[in-house]
Protein backbone atom coordinates (compact mmCIF):
# COMPACT_ATOMS: atom_id res chain seq x y z
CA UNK A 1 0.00 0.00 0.00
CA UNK A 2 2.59 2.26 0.81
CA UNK A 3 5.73 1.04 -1.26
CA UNK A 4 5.64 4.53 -3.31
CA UNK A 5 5.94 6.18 -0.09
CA UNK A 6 9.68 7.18 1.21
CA UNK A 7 10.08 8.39 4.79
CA UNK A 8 12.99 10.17 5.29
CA UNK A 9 14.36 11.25 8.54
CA UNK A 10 16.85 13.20 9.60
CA UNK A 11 18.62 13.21 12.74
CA UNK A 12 21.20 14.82 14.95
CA UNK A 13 21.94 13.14 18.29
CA UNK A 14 18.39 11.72 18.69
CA UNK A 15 19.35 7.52 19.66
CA UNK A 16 17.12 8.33 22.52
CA UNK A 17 13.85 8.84 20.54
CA UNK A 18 14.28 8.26 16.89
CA UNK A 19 13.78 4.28 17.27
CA UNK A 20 10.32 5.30 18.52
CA UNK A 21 9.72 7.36 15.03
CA UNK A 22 11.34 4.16 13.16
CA UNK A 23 9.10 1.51 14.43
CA UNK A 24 5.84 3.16 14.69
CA UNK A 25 5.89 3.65 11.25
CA UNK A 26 7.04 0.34 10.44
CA UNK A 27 4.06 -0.54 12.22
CA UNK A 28 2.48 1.03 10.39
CA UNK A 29 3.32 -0.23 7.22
CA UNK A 30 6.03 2.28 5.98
CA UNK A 31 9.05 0.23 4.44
CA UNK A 32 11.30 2.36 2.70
CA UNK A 33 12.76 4.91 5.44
CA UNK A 34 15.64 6.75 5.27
CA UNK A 35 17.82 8.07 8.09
CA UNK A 36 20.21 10.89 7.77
CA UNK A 37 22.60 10.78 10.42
CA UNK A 38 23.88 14.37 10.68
CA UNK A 39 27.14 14.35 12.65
CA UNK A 40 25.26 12.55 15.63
CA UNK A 41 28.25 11.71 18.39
CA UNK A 42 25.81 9.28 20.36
CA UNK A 43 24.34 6.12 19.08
CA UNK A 44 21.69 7.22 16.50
CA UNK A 45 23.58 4.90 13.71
CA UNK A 46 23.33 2.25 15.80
CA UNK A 47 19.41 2.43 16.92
CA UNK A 48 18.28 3.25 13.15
CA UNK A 49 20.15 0.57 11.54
CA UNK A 50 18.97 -2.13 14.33
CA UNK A 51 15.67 -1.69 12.58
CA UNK A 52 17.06 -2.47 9.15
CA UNK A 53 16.20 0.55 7.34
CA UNK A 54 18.45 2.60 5.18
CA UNK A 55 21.12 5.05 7.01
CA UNK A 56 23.02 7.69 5.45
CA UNK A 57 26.02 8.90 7.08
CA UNK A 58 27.28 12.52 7.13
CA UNK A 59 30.39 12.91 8.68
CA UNK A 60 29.94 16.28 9.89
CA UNK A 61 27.38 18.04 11.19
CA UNK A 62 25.90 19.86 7.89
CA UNK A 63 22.30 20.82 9.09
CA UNK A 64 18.53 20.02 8.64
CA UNK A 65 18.68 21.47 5.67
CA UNK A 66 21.53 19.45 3.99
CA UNK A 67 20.55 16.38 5.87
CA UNK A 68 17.03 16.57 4.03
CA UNK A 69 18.53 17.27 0.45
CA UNK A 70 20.52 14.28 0.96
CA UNK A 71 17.14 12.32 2.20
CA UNK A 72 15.36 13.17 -0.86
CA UNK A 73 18.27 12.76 -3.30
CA UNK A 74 18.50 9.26 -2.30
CA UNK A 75 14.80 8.26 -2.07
CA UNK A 76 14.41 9.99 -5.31
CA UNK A 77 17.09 7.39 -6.68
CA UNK A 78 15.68 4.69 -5.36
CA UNK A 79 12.15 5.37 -6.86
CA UNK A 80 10.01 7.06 -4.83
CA UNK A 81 6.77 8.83 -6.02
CA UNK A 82 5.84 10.15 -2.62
CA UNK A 83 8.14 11.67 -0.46
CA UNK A 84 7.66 12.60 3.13
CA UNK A 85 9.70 14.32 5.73
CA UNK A 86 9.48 13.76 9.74
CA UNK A 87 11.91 14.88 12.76
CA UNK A 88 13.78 11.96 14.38
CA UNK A 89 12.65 13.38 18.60
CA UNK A 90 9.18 12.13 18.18
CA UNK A 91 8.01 15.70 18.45
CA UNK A 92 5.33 14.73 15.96
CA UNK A 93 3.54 11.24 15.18
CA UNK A 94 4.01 8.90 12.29
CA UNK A 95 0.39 7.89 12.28
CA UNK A 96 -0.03 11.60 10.86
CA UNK A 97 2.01 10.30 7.61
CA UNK A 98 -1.00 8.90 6.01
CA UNK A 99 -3.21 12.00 6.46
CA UNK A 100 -0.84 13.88 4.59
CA UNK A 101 -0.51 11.40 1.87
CA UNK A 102 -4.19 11.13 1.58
CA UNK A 103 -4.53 14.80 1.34
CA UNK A 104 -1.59 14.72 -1.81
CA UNK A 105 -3.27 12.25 -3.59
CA UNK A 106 -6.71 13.56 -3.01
CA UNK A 107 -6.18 16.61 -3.39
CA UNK A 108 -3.92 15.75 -6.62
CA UNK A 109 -1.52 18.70 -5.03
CA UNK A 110 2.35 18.50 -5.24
CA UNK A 111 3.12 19.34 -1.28
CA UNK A 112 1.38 18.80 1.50
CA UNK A 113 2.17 20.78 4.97
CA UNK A 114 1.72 19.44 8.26
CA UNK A 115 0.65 22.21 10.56
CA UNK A 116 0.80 21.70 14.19
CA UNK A 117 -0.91 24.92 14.50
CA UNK A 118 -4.15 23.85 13.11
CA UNK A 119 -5.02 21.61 15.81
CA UNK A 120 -6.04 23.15 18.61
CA UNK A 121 -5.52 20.16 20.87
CA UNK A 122 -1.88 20.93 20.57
CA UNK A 123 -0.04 22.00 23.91
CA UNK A 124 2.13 24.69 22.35
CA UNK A 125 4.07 26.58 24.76
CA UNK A 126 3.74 30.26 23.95
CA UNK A 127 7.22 31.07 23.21
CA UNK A 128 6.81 28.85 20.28
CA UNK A 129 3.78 30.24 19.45
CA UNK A 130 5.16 33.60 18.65
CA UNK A 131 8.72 32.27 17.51
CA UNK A 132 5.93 30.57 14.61
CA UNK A 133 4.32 33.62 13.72
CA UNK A 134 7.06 35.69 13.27
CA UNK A 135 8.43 33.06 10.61
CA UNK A 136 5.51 33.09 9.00
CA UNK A 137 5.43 36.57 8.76
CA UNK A 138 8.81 36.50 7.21
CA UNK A 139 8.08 33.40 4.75
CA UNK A 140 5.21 35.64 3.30
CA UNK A 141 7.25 38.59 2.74
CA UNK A 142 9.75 36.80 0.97
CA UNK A 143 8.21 34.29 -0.92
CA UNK A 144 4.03 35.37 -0.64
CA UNK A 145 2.78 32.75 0.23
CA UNK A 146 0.80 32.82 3.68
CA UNK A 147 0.88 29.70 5.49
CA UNK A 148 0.24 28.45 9.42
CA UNK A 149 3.10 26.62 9.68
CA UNK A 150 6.38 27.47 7.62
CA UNK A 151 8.96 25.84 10.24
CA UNK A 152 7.15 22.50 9.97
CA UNK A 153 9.21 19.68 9.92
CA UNK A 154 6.32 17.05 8.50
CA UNK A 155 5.68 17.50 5.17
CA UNK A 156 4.85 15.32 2.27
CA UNK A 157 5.65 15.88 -1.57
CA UNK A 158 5.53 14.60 -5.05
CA UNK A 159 8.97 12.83 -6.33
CA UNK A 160 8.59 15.79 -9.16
CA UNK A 161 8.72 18.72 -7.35
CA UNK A 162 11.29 17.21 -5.34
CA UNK A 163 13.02 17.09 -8.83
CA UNK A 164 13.14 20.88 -9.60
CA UNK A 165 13.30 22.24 -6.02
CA UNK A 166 17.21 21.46 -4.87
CA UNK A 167 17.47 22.87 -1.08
CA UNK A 168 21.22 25.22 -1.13
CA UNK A 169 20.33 26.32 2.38
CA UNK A 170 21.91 24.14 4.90
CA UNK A 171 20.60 25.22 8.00
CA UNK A 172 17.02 26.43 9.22
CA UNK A 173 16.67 28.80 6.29
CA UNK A 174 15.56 25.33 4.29
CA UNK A 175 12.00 25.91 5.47
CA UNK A 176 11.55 29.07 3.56
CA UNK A 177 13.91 28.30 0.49
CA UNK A 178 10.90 25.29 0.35
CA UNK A 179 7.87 27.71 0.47
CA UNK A 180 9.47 29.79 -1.87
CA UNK A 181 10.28 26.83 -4.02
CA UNK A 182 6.64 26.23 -3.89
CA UNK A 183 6.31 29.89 -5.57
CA UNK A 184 8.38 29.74 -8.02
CA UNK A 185 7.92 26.34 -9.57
CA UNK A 186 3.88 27.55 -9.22
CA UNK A 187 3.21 24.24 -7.39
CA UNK A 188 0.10 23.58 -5.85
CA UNK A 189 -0.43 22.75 -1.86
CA UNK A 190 -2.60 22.37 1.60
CA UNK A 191 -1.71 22.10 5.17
CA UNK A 192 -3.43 19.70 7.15
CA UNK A 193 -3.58 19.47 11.16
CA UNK A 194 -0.85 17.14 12.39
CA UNK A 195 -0.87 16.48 16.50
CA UNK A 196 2.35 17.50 18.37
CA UNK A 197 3.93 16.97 21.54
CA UNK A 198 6.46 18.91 23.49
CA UNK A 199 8.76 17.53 26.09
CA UNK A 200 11.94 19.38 27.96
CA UNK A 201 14.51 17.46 25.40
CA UNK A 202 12.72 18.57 22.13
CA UNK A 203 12.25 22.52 23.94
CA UNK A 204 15.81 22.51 23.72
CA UNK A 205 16.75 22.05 20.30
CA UNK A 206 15.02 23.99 17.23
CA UNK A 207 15.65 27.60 16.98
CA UNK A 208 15.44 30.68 19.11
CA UNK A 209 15.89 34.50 18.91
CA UNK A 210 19.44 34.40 18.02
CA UNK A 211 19.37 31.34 15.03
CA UNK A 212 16.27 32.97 13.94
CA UNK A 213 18.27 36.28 13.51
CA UNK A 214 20.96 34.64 12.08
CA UNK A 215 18.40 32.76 9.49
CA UNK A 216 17.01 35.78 8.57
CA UNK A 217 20.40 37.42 7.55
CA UNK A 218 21.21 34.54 5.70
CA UNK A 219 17.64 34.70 3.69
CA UNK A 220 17.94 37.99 2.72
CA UNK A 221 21.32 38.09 1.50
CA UNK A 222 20.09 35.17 -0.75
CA UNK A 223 17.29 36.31 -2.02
């Protein structure tokens, strides 16, 4: 049922959570998953590859953004017609894959985005909150497109846009370079609600004031 389907996850340090991601969505019914192992110095290789799935190895830390465009490189070359994106801390919930893939096929749209802020049963702590609308903010003034959720990490896409739309950002910056992507190759999309949980470990990573100034320097100068 799902064998067009790719799940690709990438991961920094996450040996701790990301067998939870892996096996859920074995469960249920996902084969072909793809971990990106970006840098990690704890035993994220090991976990991921106990559950037999495919694990790419970057040496050094290169970023989310890299550590995706290596993801969909290789599912990409190994066939996939569906491509979908997840974080490796179990911040969000595989058995939210096949609501976005529904809505691409459905929908006959080339990207779907999972947006945590749709669903109001989310627990979002405030500080995120406003961290989220201030990148969106941003993402519309630089690519116009208005959307509840550019920072998402979920997201499911078409094999072709994945095609035209090469990610150069390496860091953070990827989830606008991908909206604007969206604009420029005049691809069609949705956002559906995804569920979300927050714990102390996954508060600590992601970005703050300072990477968010930093990504927004780095956005401008590029585009």
């Amino acid at each position: 049922m799902f064998d067009h389907v790719y799940i690709i996850i990438p991961a920094k340090n996450e040996a701790s959570r990301i067998g939870k991601v892996i096996a859920k969505s074995q469960e249920l019914g996902y084969r072909n998953i793809i971990v990106i192992n970006d840098g990690s110095l704890d035993d994220t290789v090991k976990v991921a590859e106990s559950y037999n799935v495919k694990v790419i190895n970057h040496l050094i830390n290169l970023g989310p953004g890299a550590a995706t465009q290596t993801g969909i490189e290789s599912a990409i070359a190994d066939g996939a017609k569906i491509i979908v994106t997840i974080d490796a801390d179990h911040q969000q919930f595989p058995e939210d894959i096949e609501r976005l893939v529904n809505q691409l096929e459905d929908k006959n749209v080339d990207v779907v985005i999972g947006s945590r802020f749709m669903n109001r049963e989310n627990q979002i702590p405030p500080l995120r909150i406003l961290y989220n609308m201030i990148a969106n903010v941003i993402t519309f003034i630089l690519t116009g497109l208005l959307v509840t959720d550019s920072q998402s990490g979920m997201k499911a896409f078409t094999a072709d846009f994945a095609r035209k739309c090469r990610l150069h950002f390496n860091g953070f910056e990827f989830c606008v370079e991908f909206i604007r992507n969206i604009r420029i190759f005049n691809a069609t999309y949705s956002e559906v609600p995804i569920r979300v949980i927050y714990t102390k470990e996954t508060l600590s990573k992601g970005q703050n004031l300072l990477t968010g100034a930093r990504m927004l320097v780095k956005l401008f100068k590029f585009i």
